[in-house]
PDB file of N, CA and C in Angstrom:
ATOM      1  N   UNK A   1      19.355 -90.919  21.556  1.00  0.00           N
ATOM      2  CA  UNK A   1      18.954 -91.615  22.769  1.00  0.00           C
ATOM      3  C   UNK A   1      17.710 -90.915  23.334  1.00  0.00           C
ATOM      4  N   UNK A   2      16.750 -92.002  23.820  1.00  0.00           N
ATOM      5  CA  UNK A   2      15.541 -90.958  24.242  1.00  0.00           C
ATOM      6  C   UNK A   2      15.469 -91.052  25.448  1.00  0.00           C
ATOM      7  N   UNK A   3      14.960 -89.773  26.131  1.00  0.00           N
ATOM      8  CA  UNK A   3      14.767 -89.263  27.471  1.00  0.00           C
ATOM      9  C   UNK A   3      14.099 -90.287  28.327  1.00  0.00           C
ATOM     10  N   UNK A   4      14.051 -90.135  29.362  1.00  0.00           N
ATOM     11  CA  UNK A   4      13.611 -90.992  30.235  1.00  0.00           C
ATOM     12  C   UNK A   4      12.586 -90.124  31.281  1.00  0.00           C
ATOM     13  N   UNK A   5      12.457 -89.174  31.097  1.00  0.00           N
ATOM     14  CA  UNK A   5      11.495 -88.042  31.857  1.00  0.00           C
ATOM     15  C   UNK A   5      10.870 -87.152  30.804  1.00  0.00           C
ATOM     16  N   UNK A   6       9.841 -86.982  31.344  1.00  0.00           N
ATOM     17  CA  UNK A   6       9.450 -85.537  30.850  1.00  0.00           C
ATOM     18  C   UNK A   6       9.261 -84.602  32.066  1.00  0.00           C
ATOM     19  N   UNK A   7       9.160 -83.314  30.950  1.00  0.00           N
ATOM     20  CA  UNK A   7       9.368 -82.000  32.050  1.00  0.00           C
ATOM     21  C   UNK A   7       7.899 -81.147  31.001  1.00  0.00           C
ATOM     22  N   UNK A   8       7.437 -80.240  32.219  1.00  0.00           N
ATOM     23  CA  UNK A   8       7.039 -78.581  31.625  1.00  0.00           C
ATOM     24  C   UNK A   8       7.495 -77.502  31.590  1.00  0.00           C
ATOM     25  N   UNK A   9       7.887 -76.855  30.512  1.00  0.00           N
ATOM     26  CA  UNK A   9       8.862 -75.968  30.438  1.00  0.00           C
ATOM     27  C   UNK A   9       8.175 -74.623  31.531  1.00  0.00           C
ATOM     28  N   UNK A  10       7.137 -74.525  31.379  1.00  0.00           N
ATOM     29  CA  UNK A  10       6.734 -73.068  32.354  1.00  0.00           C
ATOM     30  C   UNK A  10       6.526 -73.290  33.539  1.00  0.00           C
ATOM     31  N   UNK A  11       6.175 -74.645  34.169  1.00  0.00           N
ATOM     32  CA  UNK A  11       6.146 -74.708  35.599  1.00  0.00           C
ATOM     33  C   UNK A  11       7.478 -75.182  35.946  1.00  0.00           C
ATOM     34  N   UNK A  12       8.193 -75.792  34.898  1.00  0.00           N
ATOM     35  CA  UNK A  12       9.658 -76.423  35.325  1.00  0.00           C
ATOM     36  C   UNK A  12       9.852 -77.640  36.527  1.00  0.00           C
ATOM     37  N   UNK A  13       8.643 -78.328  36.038  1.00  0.00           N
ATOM     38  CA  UNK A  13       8.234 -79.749  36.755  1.00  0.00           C
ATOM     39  C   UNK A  13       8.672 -80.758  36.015  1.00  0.00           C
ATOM     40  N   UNK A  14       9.453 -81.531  36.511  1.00  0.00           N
ATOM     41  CA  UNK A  14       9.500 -83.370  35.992  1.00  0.00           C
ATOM     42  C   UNK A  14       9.145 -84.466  36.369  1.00  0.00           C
ATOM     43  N   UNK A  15       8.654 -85.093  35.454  1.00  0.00           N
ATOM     44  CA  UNK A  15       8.889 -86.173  36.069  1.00  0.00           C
ATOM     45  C   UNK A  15       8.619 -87.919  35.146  1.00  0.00           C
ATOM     46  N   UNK A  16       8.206 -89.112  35.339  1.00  0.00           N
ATOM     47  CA  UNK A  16       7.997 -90.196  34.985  1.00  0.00           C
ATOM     48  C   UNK A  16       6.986 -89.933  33.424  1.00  0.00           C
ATOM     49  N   UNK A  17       7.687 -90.797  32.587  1.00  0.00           N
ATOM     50  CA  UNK A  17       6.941 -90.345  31.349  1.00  0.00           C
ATOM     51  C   UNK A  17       5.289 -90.965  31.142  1.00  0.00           C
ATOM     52  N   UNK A  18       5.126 -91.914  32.360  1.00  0.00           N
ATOM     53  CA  UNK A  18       3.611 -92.633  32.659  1.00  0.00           C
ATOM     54  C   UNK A  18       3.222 -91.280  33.628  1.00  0.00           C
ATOM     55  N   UNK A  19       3.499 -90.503  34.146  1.00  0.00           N
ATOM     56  CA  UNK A  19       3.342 -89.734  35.365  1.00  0.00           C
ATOM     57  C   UNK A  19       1.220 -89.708  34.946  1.00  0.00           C
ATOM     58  N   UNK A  20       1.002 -89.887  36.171  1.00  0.00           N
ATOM     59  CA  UNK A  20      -1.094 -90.217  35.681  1.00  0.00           C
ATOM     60  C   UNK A  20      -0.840 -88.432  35.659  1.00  0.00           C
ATOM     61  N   UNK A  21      -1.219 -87.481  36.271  1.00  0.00           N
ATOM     62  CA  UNK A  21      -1.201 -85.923  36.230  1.00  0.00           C
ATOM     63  C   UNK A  21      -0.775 -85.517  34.769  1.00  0.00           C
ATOM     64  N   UNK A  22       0.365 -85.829  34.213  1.00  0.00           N
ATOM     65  CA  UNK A  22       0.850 -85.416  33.619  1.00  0.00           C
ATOM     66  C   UNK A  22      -0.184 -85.448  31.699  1.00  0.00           C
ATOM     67  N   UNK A  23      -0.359 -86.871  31.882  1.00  0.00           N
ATOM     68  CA  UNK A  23      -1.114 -87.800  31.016  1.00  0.00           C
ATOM     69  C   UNK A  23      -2.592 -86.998  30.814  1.00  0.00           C
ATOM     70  N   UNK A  24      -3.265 -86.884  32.134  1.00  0.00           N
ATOM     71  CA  UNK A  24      -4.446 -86.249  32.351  1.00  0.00           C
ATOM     72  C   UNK A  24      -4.915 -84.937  31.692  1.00  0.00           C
ATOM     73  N   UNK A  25      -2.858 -84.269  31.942  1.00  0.00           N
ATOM     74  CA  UNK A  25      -3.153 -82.636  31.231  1.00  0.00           C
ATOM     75  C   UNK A  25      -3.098 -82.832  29.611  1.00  0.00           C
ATOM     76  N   UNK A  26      -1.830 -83.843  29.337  1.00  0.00           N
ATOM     77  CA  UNK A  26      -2.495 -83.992  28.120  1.00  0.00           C
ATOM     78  C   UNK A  26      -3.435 -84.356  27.556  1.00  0.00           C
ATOM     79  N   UNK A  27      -4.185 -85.152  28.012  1.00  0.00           N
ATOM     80  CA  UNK A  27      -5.470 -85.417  27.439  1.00  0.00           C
ATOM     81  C   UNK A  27      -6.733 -84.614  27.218  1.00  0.00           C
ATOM     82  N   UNK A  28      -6.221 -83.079  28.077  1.00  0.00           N
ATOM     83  CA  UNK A  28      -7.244 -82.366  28.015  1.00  0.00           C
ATOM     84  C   UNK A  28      -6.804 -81.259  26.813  1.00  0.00           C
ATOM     85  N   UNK A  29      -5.502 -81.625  26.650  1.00  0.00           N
ATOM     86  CA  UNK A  29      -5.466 -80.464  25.497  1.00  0.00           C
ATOM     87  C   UNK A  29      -3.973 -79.333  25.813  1.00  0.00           C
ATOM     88  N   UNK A  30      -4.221 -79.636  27.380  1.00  0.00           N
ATOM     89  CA  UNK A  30      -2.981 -79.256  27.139  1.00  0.00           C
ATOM     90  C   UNK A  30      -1.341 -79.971  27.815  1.00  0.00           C
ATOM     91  N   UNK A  31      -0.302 -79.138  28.028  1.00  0.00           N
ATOM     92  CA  UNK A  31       0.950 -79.581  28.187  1.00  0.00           C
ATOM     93  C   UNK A  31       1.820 -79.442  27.387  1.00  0.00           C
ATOM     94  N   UNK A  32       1.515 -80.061  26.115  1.00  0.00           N
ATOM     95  CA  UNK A  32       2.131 -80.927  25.041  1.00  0.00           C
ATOM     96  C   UNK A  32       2.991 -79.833  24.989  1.00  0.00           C
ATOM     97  N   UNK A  33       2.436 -78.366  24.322  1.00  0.00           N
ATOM     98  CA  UNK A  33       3.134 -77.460  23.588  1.00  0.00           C
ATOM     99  C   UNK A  33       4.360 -76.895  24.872  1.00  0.00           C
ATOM    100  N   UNK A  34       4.618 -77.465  26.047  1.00  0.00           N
ATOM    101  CA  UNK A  34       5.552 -77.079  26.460  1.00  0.00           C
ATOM    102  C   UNK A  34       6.447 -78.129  27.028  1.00  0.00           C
ATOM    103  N   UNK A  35       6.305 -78.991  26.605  1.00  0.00           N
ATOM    104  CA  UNK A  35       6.851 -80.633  26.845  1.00  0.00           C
ATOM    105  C   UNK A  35       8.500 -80.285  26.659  1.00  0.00           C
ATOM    106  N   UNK A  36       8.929 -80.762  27.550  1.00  0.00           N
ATOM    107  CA  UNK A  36      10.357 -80.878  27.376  1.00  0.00           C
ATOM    108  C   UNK A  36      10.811 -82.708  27.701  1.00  0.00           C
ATOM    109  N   UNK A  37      11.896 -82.891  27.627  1.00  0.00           N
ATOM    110  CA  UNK A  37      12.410 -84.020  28.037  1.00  0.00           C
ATOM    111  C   UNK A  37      13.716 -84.403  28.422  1.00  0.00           C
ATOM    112  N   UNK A  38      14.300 -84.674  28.870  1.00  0.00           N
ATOM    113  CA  UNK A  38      15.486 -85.471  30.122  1.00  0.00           C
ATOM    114  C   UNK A  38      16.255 -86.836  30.314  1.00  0.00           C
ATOM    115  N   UNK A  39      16.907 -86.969  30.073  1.00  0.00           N
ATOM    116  CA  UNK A  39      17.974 -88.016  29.819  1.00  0.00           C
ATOM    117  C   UNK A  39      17.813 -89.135  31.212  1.00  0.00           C
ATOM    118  N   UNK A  40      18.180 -87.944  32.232  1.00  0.00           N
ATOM    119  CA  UNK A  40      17.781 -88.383  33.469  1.00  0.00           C
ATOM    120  C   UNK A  40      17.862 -87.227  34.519  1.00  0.00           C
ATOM    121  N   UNK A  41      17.358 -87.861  36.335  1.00  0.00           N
ATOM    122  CA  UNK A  41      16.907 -86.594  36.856  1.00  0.00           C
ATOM    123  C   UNK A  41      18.185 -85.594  37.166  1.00  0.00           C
ATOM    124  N   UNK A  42      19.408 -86.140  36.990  1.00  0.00           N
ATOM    125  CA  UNK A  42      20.471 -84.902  37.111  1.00  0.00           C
ATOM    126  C   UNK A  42      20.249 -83.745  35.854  1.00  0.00           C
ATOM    127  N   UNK A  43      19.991 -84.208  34.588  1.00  0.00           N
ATOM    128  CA  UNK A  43      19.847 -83.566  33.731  1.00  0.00           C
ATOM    129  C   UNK A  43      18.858 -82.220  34.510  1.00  0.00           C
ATOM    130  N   UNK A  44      17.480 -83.046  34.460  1.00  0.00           N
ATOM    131  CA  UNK A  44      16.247 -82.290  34.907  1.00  0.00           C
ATOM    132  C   UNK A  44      16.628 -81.520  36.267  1.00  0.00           C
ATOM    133  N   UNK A  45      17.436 -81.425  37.022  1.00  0.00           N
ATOM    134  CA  UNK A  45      17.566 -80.735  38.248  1.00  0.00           C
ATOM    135  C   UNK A  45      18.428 -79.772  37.490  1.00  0.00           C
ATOM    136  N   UNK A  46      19.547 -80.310  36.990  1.00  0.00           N
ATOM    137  CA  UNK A  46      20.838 -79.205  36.796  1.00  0.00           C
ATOM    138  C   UNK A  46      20.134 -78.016  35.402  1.00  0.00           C
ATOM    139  N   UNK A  47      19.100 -78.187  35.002  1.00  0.00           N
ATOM    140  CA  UNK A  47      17.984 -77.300  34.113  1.00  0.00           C
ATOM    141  C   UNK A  47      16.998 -76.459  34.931  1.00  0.00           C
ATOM    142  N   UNK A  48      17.203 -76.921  36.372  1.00  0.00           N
ATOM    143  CA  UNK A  48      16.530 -76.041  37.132  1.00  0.00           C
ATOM    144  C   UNK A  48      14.953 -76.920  37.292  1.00  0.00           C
ATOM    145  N   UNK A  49      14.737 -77.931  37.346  1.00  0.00           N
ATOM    146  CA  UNK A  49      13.648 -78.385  37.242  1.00  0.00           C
ATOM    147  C   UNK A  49      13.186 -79.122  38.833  1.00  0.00           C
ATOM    148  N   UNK A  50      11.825 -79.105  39.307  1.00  0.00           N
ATOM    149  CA  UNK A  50      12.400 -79.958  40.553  1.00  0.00           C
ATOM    150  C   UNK A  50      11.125 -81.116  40.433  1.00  0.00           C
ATOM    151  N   UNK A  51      11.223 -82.142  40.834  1.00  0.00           N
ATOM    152  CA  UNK A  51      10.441 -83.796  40.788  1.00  0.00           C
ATOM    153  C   UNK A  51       8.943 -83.088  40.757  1.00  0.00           C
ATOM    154  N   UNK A  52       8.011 -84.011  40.379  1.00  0.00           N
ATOM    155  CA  UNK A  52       6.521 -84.129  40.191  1.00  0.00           C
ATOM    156  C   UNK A  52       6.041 -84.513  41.462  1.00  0.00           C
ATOM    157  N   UNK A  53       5.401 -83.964  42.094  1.00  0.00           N
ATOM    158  CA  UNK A  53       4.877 -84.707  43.485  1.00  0.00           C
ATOM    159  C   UNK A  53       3.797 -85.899  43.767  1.00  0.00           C
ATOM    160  N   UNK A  54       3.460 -86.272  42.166  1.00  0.00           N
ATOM    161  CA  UNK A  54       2.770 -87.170  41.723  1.00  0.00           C
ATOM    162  C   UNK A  54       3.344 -88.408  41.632  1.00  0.00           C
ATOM    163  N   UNK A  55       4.067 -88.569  40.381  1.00  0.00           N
ATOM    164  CA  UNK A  55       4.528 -89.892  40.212  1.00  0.00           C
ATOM    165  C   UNK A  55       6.111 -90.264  40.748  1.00  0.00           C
ATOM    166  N   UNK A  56       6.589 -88.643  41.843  1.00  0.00           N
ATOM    167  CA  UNK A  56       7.941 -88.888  42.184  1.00  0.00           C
ATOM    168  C   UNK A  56       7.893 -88.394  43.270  1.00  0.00           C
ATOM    169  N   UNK A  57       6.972 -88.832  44.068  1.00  0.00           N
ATOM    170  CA  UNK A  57       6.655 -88.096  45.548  1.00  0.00           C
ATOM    171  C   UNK A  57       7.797 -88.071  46.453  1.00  0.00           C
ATOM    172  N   UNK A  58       8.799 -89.054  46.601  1.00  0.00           N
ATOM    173  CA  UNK A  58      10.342 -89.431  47.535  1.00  0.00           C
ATOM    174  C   UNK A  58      10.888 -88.350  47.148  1.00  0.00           C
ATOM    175  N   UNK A  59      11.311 -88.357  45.829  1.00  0.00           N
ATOM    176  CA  UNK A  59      12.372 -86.771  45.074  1.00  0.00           C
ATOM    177  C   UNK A  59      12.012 -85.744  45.364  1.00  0.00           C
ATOM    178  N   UNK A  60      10.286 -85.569  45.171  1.00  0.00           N
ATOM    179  CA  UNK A  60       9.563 -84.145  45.947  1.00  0.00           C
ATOM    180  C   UNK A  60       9.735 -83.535  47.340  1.00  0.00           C
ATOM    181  N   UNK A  61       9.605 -84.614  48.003  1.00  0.00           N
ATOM    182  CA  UNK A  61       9.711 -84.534  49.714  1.00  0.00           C
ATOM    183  C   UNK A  61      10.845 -84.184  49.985  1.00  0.00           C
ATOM    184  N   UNK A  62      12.247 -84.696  49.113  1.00  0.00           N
ATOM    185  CA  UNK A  62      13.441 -84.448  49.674  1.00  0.00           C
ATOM    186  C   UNK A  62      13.473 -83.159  48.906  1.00  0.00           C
ATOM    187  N   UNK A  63      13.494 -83.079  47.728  1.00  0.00           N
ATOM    188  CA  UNK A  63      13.306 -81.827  47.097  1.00  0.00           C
ATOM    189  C   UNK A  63      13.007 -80.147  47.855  1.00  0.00           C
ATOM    190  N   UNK A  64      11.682 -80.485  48.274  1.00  0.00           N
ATOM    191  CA  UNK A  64      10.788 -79.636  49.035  1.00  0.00           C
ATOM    192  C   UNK A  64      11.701 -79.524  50.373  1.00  0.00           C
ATOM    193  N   UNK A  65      12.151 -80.445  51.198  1.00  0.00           N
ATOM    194  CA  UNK A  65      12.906 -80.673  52.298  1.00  0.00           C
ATOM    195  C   UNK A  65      14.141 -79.617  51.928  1.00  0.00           C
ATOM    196  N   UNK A  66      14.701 -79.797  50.783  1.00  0.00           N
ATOM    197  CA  UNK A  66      15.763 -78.989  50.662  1.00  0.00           C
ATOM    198  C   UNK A  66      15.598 -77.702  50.120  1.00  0.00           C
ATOM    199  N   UNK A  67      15.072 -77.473  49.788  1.00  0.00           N
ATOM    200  CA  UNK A  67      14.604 -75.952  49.434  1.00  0.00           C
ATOM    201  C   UNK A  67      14.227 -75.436  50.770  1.00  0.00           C
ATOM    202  N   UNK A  68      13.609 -75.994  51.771  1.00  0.00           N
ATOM    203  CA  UNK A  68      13.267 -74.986  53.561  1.00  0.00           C
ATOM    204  C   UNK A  68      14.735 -75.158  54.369  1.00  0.00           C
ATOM    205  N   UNK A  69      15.673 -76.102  53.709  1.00  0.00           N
ATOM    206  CA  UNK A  69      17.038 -75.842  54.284  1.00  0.00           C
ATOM    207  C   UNK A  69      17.631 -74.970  54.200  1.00  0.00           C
ATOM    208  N   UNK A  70      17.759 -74.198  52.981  1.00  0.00           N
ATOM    209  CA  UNK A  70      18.569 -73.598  52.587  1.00  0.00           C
ATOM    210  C   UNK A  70      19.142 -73.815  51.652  1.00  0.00           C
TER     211      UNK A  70
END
């Protein structure tokens, strides 16, 4: 079954597999070699990963929101 996200393994960012940012880094050469991928975003959170602020700005905000909670 294939993923429905991608992630970067060293920044530990996910997000939409169109994500434009994401696309951009690959096109320059890099990303690729640390490409991970995700079933879905419970997967990608419970891996420690948190939303793209690009193509998943709602998940980010709450994301970001919850990390200054506590």
């Amino acid at each position: 079954m294939p993923g429905t996200l991608g992630g970067h393994r060293r920044a530990r960012i996910y997000g939409r597999l169109d994500c434009r940012a994401a696309r951009q880094s690959i096109a320059r050469g890099g990303y690729v070699r640390h490409r991970v991928f995700f079933l879905n975003e419970a997967d990608a959170r419970a891996a420690g990963y948190r939303p793209c602020a690009v193509c998943m700005p709602q998940a980010y905000a709450a994301w970001k929101r919850s990390m200054h909670s506590g």
